[in-house]
PDB file of N, CA and C in Angstrom:
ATOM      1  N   UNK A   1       0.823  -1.188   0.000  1.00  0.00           N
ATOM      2  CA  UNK A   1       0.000   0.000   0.000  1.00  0.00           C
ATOM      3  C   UNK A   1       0.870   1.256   0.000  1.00  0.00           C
ATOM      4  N   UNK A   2       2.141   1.331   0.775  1.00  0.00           N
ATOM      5  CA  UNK A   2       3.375   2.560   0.694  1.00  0.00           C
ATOM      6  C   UNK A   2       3.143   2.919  -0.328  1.00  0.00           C
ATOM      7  N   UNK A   3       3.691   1.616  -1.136  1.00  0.00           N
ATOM      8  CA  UNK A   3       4.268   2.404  -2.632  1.00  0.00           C
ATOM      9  C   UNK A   3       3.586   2.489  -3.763  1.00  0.00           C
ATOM     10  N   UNK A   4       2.043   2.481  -3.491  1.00  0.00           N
ATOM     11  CA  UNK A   4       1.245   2.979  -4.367  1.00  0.00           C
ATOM     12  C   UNK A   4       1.050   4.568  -3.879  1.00  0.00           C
ATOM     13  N   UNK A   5       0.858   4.653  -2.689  1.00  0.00           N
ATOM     14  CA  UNK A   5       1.127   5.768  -2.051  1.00  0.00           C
ATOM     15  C   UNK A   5       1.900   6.987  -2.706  1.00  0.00           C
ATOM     16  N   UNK A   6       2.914   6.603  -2.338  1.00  0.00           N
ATOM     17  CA  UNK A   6       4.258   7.228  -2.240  1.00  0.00           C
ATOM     18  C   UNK A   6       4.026   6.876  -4.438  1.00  0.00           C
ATOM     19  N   UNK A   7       3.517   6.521  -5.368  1.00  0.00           N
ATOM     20  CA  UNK A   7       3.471   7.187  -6.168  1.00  0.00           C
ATOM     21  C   UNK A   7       2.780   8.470  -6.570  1.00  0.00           C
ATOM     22  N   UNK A   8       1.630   8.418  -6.440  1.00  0.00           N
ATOM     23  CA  UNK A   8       0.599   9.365  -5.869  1.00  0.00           C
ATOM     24  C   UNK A   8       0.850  10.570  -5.762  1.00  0.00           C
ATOM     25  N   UNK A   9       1.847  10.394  -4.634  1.00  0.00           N
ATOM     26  CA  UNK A   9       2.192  11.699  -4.074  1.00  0.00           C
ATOM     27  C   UNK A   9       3.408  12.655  -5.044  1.00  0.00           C
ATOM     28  N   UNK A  10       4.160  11.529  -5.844  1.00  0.00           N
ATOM     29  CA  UNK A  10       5.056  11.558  -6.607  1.00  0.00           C
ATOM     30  C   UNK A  10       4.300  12.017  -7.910  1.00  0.00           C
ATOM     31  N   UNK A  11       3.373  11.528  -8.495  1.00  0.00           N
ATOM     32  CA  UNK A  11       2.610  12.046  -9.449  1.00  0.00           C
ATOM     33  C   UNK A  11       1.868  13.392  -9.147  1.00  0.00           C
ATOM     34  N   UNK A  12       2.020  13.833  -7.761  1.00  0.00           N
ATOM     35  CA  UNK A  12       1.130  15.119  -7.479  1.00  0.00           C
ATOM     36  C   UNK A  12      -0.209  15.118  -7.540  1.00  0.00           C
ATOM     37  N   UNK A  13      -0.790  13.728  -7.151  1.00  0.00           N
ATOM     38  CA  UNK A  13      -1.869  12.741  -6.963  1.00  0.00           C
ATOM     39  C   UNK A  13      -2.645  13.312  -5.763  1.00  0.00           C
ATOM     40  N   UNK A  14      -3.787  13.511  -5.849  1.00  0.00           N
ATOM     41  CA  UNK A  14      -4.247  13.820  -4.119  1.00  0.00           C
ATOM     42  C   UNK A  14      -4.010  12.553  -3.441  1.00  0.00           C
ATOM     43  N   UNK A  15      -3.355  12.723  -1.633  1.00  0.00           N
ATOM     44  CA  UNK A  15      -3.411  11.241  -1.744  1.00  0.00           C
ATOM     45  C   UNK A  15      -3.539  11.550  -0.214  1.00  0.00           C
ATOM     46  N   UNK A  16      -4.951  11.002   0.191  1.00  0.00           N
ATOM     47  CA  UNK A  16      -5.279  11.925   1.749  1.00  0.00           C
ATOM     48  C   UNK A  16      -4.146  10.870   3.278  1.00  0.00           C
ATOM     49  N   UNK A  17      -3.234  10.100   2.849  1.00  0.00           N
ATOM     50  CA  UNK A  17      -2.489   9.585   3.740  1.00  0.00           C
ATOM     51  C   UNK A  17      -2.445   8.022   4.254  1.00  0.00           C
ATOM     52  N   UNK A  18      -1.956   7.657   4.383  1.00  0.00           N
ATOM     53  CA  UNK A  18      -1.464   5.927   4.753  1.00  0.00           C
ATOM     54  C   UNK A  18      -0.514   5.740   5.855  1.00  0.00           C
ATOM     55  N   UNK A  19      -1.489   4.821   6.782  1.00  0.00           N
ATOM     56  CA  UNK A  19      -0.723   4.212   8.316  1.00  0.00           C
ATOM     57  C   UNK A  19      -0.854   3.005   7.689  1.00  0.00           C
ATOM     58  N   UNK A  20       0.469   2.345   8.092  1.00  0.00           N
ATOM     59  CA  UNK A  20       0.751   0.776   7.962  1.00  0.00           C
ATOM     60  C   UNK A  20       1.578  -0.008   9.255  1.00  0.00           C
ATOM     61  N   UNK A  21       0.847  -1.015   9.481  1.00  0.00           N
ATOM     62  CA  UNK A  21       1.115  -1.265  10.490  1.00  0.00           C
ATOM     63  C   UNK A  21       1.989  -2.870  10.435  1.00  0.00           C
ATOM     64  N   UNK A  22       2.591  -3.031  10.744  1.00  0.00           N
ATOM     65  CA  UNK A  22       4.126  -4.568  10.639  1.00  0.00           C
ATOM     66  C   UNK A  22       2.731  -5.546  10.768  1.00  0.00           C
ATOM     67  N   UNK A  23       3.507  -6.694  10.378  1.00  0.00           N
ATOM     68  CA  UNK A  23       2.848  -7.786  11.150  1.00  0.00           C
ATOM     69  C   UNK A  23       3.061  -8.344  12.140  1.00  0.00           C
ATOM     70  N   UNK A  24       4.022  -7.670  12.331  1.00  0.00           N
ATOM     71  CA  UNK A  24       4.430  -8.381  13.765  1.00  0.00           C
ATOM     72  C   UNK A  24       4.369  -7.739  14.983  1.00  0.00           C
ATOM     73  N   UNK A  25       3.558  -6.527  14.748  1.00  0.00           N
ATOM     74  CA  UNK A  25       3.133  -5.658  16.024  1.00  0.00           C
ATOM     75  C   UNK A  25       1.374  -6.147  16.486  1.00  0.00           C
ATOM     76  N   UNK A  26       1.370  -6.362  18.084  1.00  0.00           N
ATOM     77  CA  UNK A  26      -0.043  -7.073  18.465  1.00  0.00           C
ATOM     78  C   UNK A  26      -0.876  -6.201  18.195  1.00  0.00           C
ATOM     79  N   UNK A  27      -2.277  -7.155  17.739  1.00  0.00           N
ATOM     80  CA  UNK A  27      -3.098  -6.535  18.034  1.00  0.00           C
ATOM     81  C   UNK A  27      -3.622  -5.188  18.444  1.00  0.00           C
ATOM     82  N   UNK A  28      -3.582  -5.900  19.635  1.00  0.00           N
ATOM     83  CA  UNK A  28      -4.035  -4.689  20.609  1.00  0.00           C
ATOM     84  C   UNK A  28      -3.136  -3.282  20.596  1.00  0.00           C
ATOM     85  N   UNK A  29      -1.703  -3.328  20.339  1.00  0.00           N
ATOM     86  CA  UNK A  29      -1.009  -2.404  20.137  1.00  0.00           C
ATOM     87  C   UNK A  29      -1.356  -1.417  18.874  1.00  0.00           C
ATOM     88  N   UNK A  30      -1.856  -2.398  18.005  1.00  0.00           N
ATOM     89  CA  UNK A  30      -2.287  -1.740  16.649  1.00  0.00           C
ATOM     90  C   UNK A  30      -3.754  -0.558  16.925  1.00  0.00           C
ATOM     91  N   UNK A  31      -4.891  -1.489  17.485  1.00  0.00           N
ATOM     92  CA  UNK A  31      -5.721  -0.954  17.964  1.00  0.00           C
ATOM     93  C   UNK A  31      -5.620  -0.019  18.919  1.00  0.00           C
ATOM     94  N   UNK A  32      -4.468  -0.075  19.402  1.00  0.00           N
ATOM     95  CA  UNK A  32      -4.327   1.148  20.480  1.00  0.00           C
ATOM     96  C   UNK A  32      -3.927   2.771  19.832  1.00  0.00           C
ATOM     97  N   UNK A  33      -2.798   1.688  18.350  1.00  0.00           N
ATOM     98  CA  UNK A  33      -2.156   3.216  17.865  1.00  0.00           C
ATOM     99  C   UNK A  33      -3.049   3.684  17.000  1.00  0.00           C
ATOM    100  N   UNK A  34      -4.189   3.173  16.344  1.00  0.00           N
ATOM    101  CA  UNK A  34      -5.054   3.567  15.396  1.00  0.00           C
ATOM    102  C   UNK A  34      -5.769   4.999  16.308  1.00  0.00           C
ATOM    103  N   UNK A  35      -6.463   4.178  17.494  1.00  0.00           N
ATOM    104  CA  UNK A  35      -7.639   5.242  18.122  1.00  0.00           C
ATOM    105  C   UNK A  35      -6.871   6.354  18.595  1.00  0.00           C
ATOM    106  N   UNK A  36      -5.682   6.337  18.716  1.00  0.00           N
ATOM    107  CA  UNK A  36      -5.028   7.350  19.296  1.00  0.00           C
ATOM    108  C   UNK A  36      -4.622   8.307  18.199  1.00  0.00           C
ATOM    109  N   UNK A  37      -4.108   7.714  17.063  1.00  0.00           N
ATOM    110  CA  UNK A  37      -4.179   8.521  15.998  1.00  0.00           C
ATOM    111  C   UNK A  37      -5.328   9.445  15.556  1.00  0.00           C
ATOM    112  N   UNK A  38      -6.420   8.799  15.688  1.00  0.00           N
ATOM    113  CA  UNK A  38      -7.350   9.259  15.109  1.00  0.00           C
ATOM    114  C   UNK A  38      -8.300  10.309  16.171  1.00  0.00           C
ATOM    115  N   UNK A  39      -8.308  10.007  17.218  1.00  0.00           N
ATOM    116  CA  UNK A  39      -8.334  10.709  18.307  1.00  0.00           C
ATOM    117  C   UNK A  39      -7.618  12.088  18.372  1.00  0.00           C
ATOM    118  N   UNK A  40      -6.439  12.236  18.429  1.00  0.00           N
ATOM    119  CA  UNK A  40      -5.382  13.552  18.176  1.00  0.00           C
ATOM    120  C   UNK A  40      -5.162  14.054  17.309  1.00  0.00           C
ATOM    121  N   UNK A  41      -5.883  13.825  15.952  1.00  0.00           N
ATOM    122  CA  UNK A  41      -5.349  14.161  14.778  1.00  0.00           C
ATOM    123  C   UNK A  41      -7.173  15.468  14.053  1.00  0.00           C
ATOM    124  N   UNK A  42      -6.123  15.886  13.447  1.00  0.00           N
ATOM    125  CA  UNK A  42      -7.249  17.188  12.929  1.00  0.00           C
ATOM    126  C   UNK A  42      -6.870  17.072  11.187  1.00  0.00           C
ATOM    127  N   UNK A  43      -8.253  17.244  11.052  1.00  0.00           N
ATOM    128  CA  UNK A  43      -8.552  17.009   9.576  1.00  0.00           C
ATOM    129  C   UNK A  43      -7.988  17.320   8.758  1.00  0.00           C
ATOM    130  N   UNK A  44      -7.356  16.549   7.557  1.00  0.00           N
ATOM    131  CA  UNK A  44      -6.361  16.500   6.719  1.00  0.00           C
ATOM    132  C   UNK A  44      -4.586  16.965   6.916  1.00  0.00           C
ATOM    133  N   UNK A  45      -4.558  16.417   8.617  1.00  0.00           N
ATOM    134  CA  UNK A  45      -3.237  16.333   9.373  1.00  0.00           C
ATOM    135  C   UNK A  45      -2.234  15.693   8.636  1.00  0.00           C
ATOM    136  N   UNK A  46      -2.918  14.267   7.726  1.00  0.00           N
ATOM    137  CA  UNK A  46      -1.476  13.329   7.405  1.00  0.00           C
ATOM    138  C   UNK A  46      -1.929  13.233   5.552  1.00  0.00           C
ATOM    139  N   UNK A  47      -2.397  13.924   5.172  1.00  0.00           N
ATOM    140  CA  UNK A  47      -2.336  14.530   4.049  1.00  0.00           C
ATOM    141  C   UNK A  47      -1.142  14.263   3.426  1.00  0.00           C
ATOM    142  N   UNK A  48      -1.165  13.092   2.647  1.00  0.00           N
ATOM    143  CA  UNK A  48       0.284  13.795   1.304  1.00  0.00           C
ATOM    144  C   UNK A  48       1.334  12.710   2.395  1.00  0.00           C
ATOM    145  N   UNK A  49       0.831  11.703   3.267  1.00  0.00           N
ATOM    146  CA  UNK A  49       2.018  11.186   4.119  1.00  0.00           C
ATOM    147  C   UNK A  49       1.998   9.818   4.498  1.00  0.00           C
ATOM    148  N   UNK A  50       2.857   9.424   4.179  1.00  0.00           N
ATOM    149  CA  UNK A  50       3.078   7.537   4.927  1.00  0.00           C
ATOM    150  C   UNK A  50       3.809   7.476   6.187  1.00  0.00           C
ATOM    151  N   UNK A  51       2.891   6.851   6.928  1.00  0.00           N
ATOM    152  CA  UNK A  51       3.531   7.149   8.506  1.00  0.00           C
ATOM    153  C   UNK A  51       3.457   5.628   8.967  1.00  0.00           C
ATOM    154  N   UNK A  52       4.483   4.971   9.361  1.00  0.00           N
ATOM    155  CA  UNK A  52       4.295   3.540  10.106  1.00  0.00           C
ATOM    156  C   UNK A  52       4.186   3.470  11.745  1.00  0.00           C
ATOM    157  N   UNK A  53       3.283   2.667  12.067  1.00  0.00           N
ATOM    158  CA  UNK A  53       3.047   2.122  13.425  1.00  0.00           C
ATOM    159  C   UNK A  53       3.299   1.279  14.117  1.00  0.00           C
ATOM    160  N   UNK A  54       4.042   1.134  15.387  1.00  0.00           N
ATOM    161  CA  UNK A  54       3.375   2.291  16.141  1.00  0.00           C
ATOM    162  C   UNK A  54       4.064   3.677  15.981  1.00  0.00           C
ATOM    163  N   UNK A  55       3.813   4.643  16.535  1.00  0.00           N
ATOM    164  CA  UNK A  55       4.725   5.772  16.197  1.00  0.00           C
ATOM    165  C   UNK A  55       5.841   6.009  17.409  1.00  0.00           C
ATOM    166  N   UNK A  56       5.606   5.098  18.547  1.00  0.00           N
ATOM    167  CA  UNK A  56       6.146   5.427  19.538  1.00  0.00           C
ATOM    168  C   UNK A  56       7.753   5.098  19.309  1.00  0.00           C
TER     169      UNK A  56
END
């Protein structure tokens, strides 16, 4: 999903943002970093951005 992304953005593509998360991070850790993301974040914050999780 990055690097369809990350063309996008390269083409000057609108591309409203992408969290990707390992497979090898739990569950629950995932679910934790999603709501928290989405929780703290203000509208069209990750715009134009590939950000991996967790962020900590």
């Amino acid at each position: 999903m990055a690097g369809f992304a990350y063309q996008r953005v390269a083409a000057g593509l609108p591309m409203p943002g992408v969290f990707e998360i390992g497979t090898s991070v739990p569950i629950a850790m995932a679910i934790e970093e999603i709501l928290l993301v989405a929780e703290c974040s203000t509208e069209g914050e990750w715009e134009g951005q590939v950000r991996y999780l967790p962020l900590r």
